[in-house]
C-alpha atoms as a PDB file:
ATOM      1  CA  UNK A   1    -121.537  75.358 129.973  1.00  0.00           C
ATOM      2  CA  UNK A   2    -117.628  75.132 129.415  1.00  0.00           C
ATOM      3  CA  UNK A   3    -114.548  75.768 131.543  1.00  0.00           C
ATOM      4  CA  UNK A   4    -113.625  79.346 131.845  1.00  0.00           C
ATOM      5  CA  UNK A   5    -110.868  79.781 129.492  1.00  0.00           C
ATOM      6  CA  UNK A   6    -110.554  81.845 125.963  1.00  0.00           C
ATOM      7  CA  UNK A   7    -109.217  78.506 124.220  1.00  0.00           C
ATOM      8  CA  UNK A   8    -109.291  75.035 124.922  1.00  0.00           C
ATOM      9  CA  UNK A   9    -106.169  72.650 124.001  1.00  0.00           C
ATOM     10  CA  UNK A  10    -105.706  70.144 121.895  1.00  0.00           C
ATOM     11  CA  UNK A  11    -105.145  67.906 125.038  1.00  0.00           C
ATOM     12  CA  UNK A  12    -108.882  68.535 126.124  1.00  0.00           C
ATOM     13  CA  UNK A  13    -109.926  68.653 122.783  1.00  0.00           C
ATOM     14  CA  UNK A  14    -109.391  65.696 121.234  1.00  0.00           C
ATOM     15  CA  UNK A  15    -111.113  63.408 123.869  1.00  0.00           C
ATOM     16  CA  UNK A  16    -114.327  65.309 124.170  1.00  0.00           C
ATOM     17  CA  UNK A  17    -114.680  65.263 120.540  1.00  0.00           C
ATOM     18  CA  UNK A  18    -114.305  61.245 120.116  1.00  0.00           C
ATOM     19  CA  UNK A  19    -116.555  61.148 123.451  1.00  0.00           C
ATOM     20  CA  UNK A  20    -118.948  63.178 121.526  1.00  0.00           C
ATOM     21  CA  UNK A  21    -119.026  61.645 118.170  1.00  0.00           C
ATOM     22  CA  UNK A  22    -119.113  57.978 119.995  1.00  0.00           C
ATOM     23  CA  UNK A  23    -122.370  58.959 121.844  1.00  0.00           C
ATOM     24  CA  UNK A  24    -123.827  60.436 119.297  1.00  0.00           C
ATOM     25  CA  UNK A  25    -123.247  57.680 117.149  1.00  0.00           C
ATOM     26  CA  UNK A  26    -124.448  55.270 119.694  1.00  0.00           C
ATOM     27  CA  UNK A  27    -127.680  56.996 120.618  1.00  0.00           C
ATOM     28  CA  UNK A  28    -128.175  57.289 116.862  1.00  0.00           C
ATOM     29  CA  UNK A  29    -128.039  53.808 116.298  1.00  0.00           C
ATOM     30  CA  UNK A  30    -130.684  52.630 119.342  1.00  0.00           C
ATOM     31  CA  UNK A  31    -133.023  55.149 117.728  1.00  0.00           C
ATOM     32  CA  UNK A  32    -132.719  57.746 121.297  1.00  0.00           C
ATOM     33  CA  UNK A  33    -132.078  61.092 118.866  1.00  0.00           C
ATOM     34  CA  UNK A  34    -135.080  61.703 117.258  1.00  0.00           C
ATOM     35  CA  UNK A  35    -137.675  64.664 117.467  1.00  0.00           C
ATOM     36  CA  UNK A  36    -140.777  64.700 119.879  1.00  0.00           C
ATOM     37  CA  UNK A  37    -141.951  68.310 120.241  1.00  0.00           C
ATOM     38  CA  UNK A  38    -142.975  67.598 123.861  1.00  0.00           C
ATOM     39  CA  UNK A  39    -139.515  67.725 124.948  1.00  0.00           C
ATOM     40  CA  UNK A  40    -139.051  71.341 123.938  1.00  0.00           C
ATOM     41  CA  UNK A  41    -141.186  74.397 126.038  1.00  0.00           C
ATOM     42  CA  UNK A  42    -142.284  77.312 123.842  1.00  0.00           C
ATOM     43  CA  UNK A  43    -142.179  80.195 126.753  1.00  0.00           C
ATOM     44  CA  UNK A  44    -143.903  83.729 126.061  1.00  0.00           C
ATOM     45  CA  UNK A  45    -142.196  86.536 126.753  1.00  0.00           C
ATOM     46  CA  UNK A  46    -143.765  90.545 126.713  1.00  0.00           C
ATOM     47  CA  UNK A  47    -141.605  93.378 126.832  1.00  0.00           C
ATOM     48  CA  UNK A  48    -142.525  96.728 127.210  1.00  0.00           C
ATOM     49  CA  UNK A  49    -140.240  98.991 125.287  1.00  0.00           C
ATOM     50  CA  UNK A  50    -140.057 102.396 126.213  1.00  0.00           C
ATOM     51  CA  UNK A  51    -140.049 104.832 122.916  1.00  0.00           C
ATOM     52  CA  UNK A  52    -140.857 101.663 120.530  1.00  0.00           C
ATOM     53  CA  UNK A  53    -142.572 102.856 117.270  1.00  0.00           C
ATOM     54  CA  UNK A  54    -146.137 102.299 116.844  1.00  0.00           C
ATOM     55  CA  UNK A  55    -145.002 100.292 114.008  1.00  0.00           C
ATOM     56  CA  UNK A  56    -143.232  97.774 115.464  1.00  0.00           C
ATOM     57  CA  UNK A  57    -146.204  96.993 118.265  1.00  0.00           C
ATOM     58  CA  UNK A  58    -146.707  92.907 119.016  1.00  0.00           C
ATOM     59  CA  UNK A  59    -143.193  92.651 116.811  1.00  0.00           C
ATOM     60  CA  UNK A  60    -142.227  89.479 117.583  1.00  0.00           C
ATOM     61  CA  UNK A  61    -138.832  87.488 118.561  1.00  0.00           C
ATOM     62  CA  UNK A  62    -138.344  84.107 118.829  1.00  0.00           C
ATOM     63  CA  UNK A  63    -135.014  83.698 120.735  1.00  0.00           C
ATOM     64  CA  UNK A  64    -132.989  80.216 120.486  1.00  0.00           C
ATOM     65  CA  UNK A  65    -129.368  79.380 121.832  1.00  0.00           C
ATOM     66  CA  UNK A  66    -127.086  76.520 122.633  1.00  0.00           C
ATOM     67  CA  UNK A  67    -128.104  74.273 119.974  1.00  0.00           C
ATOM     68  CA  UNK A  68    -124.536  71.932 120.521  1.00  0.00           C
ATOM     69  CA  UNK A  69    -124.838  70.633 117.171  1.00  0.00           C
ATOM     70  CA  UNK A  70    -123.893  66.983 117.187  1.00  0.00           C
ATOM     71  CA  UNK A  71    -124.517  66.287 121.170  1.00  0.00           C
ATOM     72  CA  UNK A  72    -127.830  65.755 122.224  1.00  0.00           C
ATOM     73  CA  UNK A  73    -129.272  67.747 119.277  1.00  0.00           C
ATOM     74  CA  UNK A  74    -129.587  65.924 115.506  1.00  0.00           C
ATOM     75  CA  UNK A  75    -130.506  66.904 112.659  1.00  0.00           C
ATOM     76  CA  UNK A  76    -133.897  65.140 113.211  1.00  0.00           C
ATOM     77  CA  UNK A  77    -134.368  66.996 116.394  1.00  0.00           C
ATOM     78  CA  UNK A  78    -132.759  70.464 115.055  1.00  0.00           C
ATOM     79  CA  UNK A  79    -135.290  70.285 112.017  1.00  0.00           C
ATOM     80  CA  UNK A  80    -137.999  69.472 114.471  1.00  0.00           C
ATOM     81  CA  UNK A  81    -136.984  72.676 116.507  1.00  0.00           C
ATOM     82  CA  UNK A  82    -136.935  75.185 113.479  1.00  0.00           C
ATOM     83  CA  UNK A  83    -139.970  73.837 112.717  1.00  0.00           C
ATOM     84  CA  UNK A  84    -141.623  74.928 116.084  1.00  0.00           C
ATOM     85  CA  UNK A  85    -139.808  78.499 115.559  1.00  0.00           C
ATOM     86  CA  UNK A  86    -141.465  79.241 111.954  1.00  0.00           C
ATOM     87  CA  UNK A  87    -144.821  77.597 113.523  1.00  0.00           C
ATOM     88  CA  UNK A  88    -144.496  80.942 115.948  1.00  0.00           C
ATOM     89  CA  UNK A  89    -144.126  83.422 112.815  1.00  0.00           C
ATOM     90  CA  UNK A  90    -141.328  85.762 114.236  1.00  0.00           C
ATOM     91  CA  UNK A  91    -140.628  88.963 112.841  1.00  0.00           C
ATOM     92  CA  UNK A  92    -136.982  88.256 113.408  1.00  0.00           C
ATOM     93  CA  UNK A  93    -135.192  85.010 114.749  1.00  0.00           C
ATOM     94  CA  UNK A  94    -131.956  85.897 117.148  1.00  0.00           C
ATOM     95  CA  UNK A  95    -129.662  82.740 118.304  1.00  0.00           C
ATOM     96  CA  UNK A  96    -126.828  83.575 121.204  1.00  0.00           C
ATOM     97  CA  UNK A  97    -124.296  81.165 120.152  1.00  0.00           C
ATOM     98  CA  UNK A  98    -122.364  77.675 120.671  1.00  0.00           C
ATOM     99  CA  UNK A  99    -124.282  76.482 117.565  1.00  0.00           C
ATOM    100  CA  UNK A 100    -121.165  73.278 118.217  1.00  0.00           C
ATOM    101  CA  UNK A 101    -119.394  71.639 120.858  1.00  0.00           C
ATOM    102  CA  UNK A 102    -116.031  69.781 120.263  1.00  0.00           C
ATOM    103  CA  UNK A 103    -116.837  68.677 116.951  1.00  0.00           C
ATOM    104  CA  UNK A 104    -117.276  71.043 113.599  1.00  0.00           C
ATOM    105  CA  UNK A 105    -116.460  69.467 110.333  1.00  0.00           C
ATOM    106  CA  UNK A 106    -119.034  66.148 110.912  1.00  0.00           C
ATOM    107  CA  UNK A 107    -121.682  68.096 112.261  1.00  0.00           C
ATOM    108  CA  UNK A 108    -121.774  70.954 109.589  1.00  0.00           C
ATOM    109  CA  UNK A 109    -123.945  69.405 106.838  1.00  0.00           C
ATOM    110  CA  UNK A 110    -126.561  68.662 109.377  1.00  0.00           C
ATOM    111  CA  UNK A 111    -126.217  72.434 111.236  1.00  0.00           C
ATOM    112  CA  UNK A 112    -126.246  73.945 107.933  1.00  0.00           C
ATOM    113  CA  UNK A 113    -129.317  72.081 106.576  1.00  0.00           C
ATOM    114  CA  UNK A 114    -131.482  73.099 109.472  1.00  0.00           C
ATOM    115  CA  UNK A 115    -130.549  77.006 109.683  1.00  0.00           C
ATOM    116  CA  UNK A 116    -131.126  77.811 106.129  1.00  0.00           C
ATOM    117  CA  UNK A 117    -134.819  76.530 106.910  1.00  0.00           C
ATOM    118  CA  UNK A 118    -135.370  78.858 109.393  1.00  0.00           C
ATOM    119  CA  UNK A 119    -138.103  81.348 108.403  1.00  0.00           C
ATOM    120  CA  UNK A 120    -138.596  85.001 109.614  1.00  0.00           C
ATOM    121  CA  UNK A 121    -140.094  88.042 108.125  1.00  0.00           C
ATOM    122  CA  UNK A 122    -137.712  90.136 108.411  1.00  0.00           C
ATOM    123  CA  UNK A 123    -134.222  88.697 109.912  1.00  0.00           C
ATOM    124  CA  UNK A 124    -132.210  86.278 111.729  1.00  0.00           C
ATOM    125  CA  UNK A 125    -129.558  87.021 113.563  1.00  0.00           C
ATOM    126  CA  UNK A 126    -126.625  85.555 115.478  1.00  0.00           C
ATOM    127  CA  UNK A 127    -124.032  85.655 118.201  1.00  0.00           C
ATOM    128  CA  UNK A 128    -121.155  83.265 118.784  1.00  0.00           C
ATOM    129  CA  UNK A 129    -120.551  81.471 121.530  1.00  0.00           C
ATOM    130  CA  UNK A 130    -117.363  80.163 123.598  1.00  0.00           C
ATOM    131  CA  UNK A 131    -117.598  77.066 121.839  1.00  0.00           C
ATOM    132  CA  UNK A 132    -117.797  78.424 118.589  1.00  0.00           C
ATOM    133  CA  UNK A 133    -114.549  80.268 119.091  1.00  0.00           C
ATOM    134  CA  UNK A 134    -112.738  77.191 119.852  1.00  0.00           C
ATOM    135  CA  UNK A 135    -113.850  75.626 116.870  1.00  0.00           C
ATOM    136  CA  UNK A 136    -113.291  78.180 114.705  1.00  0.00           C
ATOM    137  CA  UNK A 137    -115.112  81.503 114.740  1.00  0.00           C
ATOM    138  CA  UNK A 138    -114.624  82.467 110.743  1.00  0.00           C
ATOM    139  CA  UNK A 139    -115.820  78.702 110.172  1.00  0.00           C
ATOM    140  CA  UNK A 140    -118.718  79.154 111.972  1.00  0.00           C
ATOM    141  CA  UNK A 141    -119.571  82.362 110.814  1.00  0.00           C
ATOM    142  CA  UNK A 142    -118.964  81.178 107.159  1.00  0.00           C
ATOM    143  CA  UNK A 143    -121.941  78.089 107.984  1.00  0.00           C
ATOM    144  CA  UNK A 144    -124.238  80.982 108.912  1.00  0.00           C
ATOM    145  CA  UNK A 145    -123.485  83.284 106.026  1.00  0.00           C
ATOM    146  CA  UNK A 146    -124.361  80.376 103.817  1.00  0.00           C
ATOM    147  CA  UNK A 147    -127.417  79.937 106.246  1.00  0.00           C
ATOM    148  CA  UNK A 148    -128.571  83.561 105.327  1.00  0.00           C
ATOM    149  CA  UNK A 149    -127.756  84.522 109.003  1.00  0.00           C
ATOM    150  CA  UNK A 150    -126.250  87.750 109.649  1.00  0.00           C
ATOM    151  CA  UNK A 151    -123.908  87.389 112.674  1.00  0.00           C
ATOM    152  CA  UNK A 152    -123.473  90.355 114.764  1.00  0.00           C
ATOM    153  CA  UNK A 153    -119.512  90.513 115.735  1.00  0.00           C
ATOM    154  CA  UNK A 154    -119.683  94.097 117.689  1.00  0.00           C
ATOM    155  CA  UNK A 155    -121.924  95.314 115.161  1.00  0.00           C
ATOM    156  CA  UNK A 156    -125.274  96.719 114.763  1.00  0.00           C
ATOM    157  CA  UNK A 157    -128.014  95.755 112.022  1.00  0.00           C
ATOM    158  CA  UNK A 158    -130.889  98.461 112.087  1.00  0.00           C
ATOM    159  CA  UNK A 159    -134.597  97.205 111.174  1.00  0.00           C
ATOM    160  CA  UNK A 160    -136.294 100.492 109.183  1.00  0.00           C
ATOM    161  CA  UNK A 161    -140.310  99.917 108.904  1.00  0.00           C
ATOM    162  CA  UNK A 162    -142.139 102.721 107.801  1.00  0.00           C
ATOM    163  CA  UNK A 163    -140.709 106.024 110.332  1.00  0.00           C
ATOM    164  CA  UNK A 164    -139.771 103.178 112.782  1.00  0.00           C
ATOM    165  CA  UNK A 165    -136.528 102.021 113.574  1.00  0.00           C
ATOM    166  CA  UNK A 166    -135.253  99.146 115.846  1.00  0.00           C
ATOM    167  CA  UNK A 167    -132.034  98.463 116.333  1.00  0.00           C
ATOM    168  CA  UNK A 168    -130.334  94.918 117.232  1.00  0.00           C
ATOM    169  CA  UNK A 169    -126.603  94.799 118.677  1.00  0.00           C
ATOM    170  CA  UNK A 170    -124.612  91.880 119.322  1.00  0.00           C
ATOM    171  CA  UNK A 171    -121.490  91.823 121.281  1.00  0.00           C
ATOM    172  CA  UNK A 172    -118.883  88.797 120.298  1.00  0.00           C
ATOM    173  CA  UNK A 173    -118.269  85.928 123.159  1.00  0.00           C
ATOM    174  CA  UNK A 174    -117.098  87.495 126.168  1.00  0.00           C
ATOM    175  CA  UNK A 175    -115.169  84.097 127.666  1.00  0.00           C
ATOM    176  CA  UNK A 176    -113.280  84.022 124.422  1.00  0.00           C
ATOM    177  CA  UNK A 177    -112.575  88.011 125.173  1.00  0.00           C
ATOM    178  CA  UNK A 178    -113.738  88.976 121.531  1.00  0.00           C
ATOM    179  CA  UNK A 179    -116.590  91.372 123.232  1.00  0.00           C
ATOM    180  CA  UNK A 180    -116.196  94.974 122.208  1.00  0.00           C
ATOM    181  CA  UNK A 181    -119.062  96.795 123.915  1.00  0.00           C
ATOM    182  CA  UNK A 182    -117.407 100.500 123.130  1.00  0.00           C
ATOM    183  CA  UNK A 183    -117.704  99.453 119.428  1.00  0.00           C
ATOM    184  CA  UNK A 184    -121.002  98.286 119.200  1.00  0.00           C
ATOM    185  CA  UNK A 185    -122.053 101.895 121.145  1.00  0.00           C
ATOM    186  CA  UNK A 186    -120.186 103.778 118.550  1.00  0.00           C
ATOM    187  CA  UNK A 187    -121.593 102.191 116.020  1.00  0.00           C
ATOM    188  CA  UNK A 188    -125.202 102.996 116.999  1.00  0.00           C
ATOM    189  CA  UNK A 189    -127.060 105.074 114.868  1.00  0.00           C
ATOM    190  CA  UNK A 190    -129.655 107.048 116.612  1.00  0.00           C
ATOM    191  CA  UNK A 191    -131.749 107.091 120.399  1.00  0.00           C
ATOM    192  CA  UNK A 192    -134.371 104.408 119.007  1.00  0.00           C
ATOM    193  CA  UNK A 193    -134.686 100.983 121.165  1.00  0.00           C
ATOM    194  CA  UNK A 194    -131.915  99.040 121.014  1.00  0.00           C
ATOM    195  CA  UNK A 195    -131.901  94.785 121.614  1.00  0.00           C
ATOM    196  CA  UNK A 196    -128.591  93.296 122.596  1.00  0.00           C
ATOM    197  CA  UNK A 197    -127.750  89.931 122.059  1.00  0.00           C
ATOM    198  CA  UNK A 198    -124.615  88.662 123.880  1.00  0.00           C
ATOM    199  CA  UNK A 199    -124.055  85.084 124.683  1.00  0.00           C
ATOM    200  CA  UNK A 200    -123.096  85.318 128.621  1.00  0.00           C
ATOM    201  CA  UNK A 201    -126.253  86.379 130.425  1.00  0.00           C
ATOM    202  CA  UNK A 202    -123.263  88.310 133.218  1.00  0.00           C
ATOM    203  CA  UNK A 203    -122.578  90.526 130.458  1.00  0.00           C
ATOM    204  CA  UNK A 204    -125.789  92.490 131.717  1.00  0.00           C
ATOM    205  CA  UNK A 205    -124.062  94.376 134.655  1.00  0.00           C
ATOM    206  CA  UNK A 206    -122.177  95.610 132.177  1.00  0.00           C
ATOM    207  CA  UNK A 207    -124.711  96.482 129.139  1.00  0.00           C
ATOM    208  CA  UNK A 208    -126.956  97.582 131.779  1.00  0.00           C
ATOM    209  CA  UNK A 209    -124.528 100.307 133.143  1.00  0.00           C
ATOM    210  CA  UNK A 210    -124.655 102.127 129.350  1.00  0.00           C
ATOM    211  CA  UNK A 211    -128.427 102.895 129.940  1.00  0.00           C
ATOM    212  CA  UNK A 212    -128.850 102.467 126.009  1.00  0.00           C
ATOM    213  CA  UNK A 213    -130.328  98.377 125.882  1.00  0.00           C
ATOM    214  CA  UNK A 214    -133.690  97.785 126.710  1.00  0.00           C
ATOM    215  CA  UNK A 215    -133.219  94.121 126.565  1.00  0.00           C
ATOM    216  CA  UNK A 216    -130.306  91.613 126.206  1.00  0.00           C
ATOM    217  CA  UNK A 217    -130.948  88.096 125.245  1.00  0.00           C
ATOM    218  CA  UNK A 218    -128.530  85.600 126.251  1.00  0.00           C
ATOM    219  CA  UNK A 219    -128.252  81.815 126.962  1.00  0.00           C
ATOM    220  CA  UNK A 220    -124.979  79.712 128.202  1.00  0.00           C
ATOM    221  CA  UNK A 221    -125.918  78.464 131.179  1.00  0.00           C
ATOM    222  CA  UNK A 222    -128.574  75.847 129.560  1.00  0.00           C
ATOM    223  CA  UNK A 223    -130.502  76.827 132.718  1.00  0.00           C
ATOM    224  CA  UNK A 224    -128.629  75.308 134.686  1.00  0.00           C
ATOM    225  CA  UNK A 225    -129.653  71.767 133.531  1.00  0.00           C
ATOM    226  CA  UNK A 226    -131.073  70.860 136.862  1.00  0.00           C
ATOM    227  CA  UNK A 227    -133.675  73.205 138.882  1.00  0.00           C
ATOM    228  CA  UNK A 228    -134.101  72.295 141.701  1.00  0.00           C
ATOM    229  CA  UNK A 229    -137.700  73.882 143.604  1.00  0.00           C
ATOM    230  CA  UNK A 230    -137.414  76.824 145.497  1.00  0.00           C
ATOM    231  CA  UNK A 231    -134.461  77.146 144.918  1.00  0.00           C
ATOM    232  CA  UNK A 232    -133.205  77.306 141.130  1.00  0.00           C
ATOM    233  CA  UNK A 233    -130.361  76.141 139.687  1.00  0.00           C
ATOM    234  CA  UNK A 234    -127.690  74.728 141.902  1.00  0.00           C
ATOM    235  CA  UNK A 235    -124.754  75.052 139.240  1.00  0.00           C
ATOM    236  CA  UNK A 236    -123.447  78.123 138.542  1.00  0.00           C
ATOM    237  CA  UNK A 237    -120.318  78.512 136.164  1.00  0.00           C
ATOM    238  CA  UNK A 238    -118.371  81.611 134.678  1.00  0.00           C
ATOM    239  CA  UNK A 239    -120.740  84.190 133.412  1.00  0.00           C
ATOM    240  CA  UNK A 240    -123.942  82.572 134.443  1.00  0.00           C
ATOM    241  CA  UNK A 241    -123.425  83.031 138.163  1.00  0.00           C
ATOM    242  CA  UNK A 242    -125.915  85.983 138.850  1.00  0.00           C
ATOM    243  CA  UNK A 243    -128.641  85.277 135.889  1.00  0.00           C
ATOM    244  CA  UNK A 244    -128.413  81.696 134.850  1.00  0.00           C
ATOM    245  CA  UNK A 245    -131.995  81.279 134.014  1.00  0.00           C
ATOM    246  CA  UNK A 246    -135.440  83.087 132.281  1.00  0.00           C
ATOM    247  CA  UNK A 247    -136.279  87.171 132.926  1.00  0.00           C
ATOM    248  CA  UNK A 248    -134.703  89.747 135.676  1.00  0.00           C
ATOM    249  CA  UNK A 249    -134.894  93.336 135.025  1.00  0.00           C
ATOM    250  CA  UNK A 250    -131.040  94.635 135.935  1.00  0.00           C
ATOM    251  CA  UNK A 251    -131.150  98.373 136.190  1.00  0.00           C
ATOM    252  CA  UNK A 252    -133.376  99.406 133.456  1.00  0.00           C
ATOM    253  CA  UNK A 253    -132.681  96.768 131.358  1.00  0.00           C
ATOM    254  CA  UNK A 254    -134.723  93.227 130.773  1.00  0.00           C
ATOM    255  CA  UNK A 255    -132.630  90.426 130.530  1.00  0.00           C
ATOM    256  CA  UNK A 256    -133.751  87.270 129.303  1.00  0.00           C
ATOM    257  CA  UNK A 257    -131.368  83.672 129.964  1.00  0.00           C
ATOM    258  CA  UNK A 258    -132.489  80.940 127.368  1.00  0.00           C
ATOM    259  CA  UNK A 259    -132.447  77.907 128.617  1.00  0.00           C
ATOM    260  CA  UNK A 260    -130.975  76.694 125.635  1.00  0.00           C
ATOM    261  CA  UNK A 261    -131.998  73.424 123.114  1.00  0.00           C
ATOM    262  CA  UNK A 262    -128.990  71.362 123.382  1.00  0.00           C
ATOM    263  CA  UNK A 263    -126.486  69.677 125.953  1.00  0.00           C
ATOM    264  CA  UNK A 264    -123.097  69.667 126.411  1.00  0.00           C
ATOM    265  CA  UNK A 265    -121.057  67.463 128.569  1.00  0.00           C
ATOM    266  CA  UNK A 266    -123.595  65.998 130.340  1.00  0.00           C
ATOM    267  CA  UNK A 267    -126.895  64.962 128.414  1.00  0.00           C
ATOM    268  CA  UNK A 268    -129.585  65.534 131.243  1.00  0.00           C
ATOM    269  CA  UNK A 269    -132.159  67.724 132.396  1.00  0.00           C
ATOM    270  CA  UNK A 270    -133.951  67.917 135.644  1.00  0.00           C
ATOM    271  CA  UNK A 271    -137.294  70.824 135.512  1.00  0.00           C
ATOM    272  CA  UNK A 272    -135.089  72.164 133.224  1.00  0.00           C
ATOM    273  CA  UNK A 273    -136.531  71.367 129.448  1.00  0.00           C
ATOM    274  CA  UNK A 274    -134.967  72.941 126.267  1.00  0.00           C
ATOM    275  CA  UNK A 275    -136.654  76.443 125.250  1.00  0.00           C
ATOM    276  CA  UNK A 276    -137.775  78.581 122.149  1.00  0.00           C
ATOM    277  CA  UNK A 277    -138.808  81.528 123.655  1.00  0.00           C
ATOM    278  CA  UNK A 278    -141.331  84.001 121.685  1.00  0.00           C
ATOM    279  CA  UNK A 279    -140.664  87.609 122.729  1.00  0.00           C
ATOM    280  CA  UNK A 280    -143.421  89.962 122.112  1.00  0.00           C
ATOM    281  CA  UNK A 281    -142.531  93.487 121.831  1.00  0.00           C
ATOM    282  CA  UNK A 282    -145.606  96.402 123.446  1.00  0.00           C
ATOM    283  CA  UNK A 283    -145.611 100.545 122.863  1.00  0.00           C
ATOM    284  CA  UNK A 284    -145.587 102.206 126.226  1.00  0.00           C
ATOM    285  CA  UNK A 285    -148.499 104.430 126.150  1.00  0.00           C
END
């Protein structure tokens, strides 16, 4: 969650990145940043795709975003996290961006360390987020590059299996206004399923409209942070106001909002716990 603006000034900068490196530190030092699996919910996810190949049948996703490198996420806790993702043997991993906060160069080492040890069959792939685009969107995508994670800037990467194709678009941050939707539908190669990943889950109105995404997986919002019962999510910012948090079907589309791992600003949760969620792709018979 951010303030709705494509760039954020120096002025705002500077303090939220000593007020983030000074917590961090501090939490660090009374021992309150390490790993404990229970505070991370694996959710399971099926989605029936209409004109899937046989082939790619119970092909699974394990979808992860917001990690806020350097915030309430460490590198203890990160390592932790892609531990639980290889643990659910994805076919392909797909992260939605903000992999930072207001801090990039001291929390690189530890960001990069953790992503190269993520383990799919096939692919992981990547959107940036608002965050990332204020830090630096060729720096991050350079840390992911070395992380053997192909980021999907308006582009499409096409998995071939046998006479099967599925095809994974990503659309760049929308709040930064680096989201080219027209390119990434040009740039599609044939009628096979098509999985969109796009950081603002709000973007779906929009994706949905096309007719040509059977699901979009997005995060953002961080679920809100606090869920309240019965009624959800009380806080709703720019781009997470309609779909802040898990599955809604928006035209013929499936959208799914992450809850995300990290936190931001403020470093609590309320029936709102960090997510990997494990999509499970089913033939339509």
């Amino acid at each position: 969650m951010a303030p709705h603006s494509s760039s954020l000034g120096s002025s705002l900068l500077a303090p939220r990145k000593k007020l983030q490196l000074a917590r961090h530190a501090l939490m660090k030092r009374i021992g309150g940043l390490r790993f404990d699996p229970s505070d991370f919910e694996i959710t399971q996810l099926t989605v029936s795709v209409p004109n899937l190949h046989e082939v790619f049948n119970e092909f699974r996703i394990v979808h992860i975003s917001d990690i806020h490198m350097g915030q309430w996420i460490s590198r203890d806790r990160m390592e932790g996290v892609v531990g639980l993702v290889n643990e659910q043997h994805p076919n392909v991993v797909a992260i939605t961006g903000d992999f930072v906060s207001f801090a990039f160069d001291p929390v690189v080492a530890d960001l990069k360390s953790s992503l190269v040890r993520l383990h799919p069959k096939d692919v992981t792939l990547a959107v940036l987020g608002n965050h990332d685009h204020w830090m630096g969107a060729d720096k991050v995508r350079a840390v992911l590059r070395e992380s053997n994670i192909i980021t999907l800037s308006n582009d499409v990467y096409t998995l071939r299996k046998g006479d099967g194709a599925l095809n994974f678009a990503g659309v760049d941050d929308v709040m930064a206004h680096e989201d080219d939707l027209d390119q990434v539908l040009r740039k599609l190669p044939s009628l096979d399923p098509v999985i969109l990943l796009v950081h603002e889950p709000d973007f779906a109105d929009i994706s949905s409209a096309t007719g040509r995404f059977v699901l979009q997986l997005s995060g953002h919002s961080h679920g809100g942070q606090f869920v309240l019962p019965w009624i959800g999510p009380p806080f709703h910012g720019a781009y997470f106001k309609k779909y802040p948090i898990g599955e809604y079907r928006v035209n013929d589309m499936t959208l799914y909002t992450n809850r995300g791992l990290g936190a931001n600003t403020v470093w609590l949760r309320i029936n709102c716990p960090p997510e990997v969620t494990v999509i499970t792709l089913q033939v339509v018979h």
